[in-house]
N, C-alpha and C. Protein backbone atom coordinates (compact mmCIF):
# COMPACT_ATOMS: atom_id res chain seq x y z
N UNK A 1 -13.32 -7.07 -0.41
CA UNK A 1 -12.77 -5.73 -0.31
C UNK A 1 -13.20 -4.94 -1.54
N UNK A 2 -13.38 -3.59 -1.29
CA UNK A 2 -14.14 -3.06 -2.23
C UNK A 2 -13.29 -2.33 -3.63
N UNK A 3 -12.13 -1.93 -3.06
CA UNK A 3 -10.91 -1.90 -3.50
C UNK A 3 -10.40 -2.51 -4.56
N UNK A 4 -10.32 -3.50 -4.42
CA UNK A 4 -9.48 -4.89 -4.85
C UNK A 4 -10.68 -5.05 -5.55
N UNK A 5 -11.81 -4.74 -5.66
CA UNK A 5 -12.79 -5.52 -6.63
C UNK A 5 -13.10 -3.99 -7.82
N UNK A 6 -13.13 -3.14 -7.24
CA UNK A 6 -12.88 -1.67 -8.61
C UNK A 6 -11.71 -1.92 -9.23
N UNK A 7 -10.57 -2.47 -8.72
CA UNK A 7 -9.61 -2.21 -9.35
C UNK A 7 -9.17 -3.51 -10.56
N UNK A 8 -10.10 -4.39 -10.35
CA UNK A 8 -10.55 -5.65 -10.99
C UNK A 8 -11.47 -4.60 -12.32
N UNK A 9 -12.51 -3.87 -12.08
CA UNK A 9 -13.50 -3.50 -12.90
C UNK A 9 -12.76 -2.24 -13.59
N UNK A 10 -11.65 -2.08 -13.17
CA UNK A 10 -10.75 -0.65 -13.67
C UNK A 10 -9.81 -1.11 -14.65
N UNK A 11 -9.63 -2.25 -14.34
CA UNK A 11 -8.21 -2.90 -15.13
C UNK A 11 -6.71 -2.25 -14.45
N UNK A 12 -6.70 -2.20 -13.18
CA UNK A 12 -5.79 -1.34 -12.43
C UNK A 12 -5.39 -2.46 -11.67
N UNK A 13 -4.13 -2.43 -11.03
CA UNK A 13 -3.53 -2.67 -9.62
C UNK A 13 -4.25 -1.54 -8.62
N UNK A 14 -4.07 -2.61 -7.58
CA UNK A 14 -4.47 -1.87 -6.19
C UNK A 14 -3.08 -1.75 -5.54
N UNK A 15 -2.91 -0.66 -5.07
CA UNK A 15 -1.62 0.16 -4.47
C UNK A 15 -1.87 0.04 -3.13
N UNK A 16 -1.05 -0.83 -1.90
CA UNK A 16 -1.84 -1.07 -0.76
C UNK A 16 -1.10 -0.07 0.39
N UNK A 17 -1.64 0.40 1.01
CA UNK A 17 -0.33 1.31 2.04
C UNK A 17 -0.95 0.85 3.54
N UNK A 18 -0.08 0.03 4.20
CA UNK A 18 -0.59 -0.43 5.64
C UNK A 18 0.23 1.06 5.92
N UNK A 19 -0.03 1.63 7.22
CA UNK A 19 0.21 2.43 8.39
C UNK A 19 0.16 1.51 9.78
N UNK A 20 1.22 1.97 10.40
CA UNK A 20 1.74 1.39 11.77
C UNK A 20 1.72 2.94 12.65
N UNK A 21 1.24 3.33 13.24
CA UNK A 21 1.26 4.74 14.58
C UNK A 21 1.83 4.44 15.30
N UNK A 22 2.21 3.68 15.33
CA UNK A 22 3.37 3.57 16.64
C UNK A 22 4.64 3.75 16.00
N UNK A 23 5.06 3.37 14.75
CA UNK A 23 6.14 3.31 14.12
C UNK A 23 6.96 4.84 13.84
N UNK A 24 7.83 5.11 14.33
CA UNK A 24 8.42 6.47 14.47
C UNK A 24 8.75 6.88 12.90
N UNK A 25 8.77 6.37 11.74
CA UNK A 25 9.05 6.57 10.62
C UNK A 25 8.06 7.05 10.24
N UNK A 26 6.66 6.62 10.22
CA UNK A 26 4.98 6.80 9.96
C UNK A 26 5.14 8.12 9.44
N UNK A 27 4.80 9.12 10.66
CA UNK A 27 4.90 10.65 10.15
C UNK A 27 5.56 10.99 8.77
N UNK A 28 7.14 11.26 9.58
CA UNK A 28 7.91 11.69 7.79
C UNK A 28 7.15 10.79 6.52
N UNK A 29 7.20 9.09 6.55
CA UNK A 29 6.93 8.75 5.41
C UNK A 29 5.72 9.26 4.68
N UNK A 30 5.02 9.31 5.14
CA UNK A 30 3.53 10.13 4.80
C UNK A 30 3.84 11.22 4.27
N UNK A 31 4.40 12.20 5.28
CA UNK A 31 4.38 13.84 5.05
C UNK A 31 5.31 14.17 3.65
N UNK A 32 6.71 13.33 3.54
CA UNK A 32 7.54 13.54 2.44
C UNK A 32 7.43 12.87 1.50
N UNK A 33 6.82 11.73 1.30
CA UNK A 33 6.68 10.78 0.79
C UNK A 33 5.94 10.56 0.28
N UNK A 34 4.65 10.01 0.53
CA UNK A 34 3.55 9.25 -0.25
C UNK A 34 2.43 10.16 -0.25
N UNK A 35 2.78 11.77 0.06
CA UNK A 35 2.31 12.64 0.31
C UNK A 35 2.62 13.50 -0.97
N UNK A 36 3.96 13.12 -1.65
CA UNK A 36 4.31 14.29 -2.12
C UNK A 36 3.36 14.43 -3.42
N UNK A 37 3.86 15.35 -4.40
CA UNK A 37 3.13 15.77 -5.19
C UNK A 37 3.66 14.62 -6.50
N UNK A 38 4.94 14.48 -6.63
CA UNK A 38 5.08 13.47 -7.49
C UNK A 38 4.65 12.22 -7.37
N UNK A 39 4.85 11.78 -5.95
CA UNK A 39 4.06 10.10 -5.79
C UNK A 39 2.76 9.98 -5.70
N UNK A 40 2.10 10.74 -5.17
CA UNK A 40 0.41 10.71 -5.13
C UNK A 40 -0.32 10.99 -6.67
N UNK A 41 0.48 11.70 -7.48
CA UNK A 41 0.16 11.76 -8.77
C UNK A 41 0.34 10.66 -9.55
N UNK A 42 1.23 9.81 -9.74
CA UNK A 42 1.61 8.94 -10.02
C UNK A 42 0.91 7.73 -9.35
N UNK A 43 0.80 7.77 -8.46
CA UNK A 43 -0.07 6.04 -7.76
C UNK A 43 -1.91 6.48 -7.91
N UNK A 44 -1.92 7.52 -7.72
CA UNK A 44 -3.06 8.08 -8.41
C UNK A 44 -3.95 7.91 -9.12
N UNK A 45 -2.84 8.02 -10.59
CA UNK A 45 -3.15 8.26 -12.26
C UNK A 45 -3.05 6.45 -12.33
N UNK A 46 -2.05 5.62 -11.66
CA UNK A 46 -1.96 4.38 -12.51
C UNK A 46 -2.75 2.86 -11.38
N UNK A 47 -2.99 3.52 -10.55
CA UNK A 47 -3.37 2.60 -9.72
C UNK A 47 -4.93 2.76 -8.71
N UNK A 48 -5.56 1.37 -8.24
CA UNK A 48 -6.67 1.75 -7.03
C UNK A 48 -6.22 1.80 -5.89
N UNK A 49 -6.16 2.69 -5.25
CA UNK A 49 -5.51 2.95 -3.94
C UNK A 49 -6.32 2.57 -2.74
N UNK A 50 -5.44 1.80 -1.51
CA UNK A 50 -6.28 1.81 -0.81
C UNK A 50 -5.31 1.60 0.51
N UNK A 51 -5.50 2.23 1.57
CA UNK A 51 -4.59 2.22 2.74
C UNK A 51 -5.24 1.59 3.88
N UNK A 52 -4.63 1.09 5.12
CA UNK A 52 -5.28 0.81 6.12
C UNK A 52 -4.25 0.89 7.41
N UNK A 53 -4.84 1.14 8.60
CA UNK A 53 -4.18 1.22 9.73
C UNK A 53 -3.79 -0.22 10.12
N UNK A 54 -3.09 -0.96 10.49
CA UNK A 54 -2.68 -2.35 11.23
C UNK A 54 -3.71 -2.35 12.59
N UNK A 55 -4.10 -0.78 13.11
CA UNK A 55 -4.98 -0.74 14.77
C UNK A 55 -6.33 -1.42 14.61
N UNK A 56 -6.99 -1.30 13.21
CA UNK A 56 -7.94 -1.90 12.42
C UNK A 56 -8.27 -3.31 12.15
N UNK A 57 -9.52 -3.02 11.85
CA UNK A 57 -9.68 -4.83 11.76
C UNK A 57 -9.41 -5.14 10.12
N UNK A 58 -9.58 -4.19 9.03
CA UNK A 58 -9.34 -3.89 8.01
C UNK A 58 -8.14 -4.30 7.33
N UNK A 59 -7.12 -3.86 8.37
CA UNK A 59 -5.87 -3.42 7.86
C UNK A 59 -5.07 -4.12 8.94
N UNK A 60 -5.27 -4.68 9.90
CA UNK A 60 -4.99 -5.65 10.78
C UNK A 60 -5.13 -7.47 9.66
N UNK A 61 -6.20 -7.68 8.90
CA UNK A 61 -6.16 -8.62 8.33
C UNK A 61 -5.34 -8.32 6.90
N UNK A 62 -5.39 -7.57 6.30
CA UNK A 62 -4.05 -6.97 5.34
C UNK A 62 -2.92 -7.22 5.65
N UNK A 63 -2.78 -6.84 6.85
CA UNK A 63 -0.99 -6.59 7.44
C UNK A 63 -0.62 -8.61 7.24
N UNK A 64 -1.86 -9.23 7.78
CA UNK A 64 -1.49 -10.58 8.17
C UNK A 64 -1.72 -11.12 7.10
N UNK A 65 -2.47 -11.43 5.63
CA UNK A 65 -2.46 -11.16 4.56
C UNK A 65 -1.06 -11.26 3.59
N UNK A 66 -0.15 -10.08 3.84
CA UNK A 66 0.69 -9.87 3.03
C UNK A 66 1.84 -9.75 3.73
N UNK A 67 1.56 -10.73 4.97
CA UNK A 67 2.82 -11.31 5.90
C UNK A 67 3.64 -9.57 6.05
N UNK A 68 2.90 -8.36 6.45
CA UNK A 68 3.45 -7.42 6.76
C UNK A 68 4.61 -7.42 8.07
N UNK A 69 5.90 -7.03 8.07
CA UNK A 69 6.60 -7.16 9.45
C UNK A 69 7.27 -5.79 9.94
N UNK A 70 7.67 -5.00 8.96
CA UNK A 70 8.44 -3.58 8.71
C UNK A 70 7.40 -3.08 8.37
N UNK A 71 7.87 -0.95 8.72
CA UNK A 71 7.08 -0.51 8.24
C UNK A 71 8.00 0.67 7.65
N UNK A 72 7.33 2.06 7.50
CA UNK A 72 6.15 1.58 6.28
C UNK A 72 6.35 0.34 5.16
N UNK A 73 4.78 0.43 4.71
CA UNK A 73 4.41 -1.27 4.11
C UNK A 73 3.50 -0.37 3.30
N UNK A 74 4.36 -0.63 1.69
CA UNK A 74 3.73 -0.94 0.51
C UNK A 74 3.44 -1.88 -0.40
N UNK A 75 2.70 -2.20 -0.99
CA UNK A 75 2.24 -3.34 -1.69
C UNK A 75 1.86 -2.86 -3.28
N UNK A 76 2.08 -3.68 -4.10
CA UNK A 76 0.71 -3.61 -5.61
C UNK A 76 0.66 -5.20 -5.59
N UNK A 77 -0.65 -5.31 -5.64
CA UNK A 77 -1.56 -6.33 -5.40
C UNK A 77 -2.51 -6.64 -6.83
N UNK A 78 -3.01 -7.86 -7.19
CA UNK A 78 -3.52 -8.17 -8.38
C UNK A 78 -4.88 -8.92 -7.71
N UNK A 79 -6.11 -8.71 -8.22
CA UNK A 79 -7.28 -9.42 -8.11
C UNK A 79 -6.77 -10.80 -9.04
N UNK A 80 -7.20 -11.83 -7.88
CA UNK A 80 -7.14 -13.30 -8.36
C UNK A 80 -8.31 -13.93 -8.41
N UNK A 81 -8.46 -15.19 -8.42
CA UNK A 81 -9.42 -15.86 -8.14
C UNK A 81 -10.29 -16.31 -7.02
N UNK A 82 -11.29 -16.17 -6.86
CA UNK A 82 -12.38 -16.51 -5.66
C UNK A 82 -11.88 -14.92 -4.52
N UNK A 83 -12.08 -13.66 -5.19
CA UNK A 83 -11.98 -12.71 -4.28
C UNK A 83 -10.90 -12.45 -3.40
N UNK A 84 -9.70 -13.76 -4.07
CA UNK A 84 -8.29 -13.26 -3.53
C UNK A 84 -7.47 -12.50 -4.33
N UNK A 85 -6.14 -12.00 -3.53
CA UNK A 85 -5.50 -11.48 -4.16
C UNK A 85 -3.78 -11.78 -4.19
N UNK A 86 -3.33 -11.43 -6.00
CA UNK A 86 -1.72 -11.70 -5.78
C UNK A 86 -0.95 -10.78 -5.64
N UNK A 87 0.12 -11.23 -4.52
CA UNK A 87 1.13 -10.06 -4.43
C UNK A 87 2.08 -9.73 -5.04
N UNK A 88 2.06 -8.53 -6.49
CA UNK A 88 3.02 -8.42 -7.38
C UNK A 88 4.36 -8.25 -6.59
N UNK A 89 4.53 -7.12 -6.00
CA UNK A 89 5.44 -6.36 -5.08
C UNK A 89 5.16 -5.90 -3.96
N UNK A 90 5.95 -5.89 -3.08
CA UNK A 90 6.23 -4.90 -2.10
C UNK A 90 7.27 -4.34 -1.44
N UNK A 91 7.06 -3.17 -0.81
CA UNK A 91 8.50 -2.21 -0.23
C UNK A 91 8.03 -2.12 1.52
N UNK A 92 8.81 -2.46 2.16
CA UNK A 92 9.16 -1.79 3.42
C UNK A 92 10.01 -1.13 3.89
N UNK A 93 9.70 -0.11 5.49
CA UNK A 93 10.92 0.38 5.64
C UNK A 93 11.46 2.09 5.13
N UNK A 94 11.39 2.94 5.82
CA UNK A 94 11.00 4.09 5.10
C UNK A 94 11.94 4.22 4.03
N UNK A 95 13.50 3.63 4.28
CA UNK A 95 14.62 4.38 3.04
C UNK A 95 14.70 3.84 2.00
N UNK A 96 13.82 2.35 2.23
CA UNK A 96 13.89 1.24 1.18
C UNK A 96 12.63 1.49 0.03
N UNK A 97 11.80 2.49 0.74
CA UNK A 97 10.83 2.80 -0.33
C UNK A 97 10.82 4.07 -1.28
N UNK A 98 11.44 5.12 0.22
CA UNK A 98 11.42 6.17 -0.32
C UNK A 98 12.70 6.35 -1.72
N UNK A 99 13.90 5.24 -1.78
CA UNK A 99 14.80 5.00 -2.59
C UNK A 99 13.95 4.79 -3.76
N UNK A 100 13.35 3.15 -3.64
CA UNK A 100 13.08 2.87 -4.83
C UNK A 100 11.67 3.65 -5.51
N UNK A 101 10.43 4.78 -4.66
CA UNK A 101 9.68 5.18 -5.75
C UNK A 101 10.38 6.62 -6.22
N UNK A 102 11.45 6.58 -5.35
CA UNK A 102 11.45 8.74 -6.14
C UNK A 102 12.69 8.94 -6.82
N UNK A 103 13.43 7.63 -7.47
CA UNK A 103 14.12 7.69 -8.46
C UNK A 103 13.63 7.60 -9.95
């Protein structure tokens, strides 16, 4: 992943955002959320960002990856060894995320 390997050469976490379209939360979380002007600045400035759809083959092996089950599905992720990666954190769930990044 190309991602996960800049963010190795950046000295950064990779900030992972699966998307689910079917998931009725999807919209708002995006639009109020990971959209806004404070969080996109912030994951931005400190992190390699990288999102993927679950409809994907991309983000379909992500979701299964980081044992994704709820959505929205955030992650910060660490480049490991042999081109894997560790999972510092993650948030699911729109109220459970939108709580813990916009305090």
């Amino acid at each position: 992943m190309d991602a996960l390997q800049r963010s190795q050469r950046e000295f950064k976490l990779l900030f992972v955002y699966l998307h689910s379209p079917d998931h009725p939360d999807a919209p708002v979380f995006c639009a109020e959320c990971l959209c806004s002007t404070m969080v996109a600045q912030f994951v931005n400035e400190n992190f390699v960002c990288w999102g993927g759809s679950i409809r994907g083959s991309e983000g379909f092996k992500m979701s299964n990856s980081l044992k994704a089950s709820r959505f929205p599905f955030c992650a910060v992720v660490m480049a490991s060894t042999n081109q894997r990666m560790a999972l510092l954190e993650q948030r699911r769930g729109q109220a459970y995320i939108a709580n813990s990044y916009l305090k």
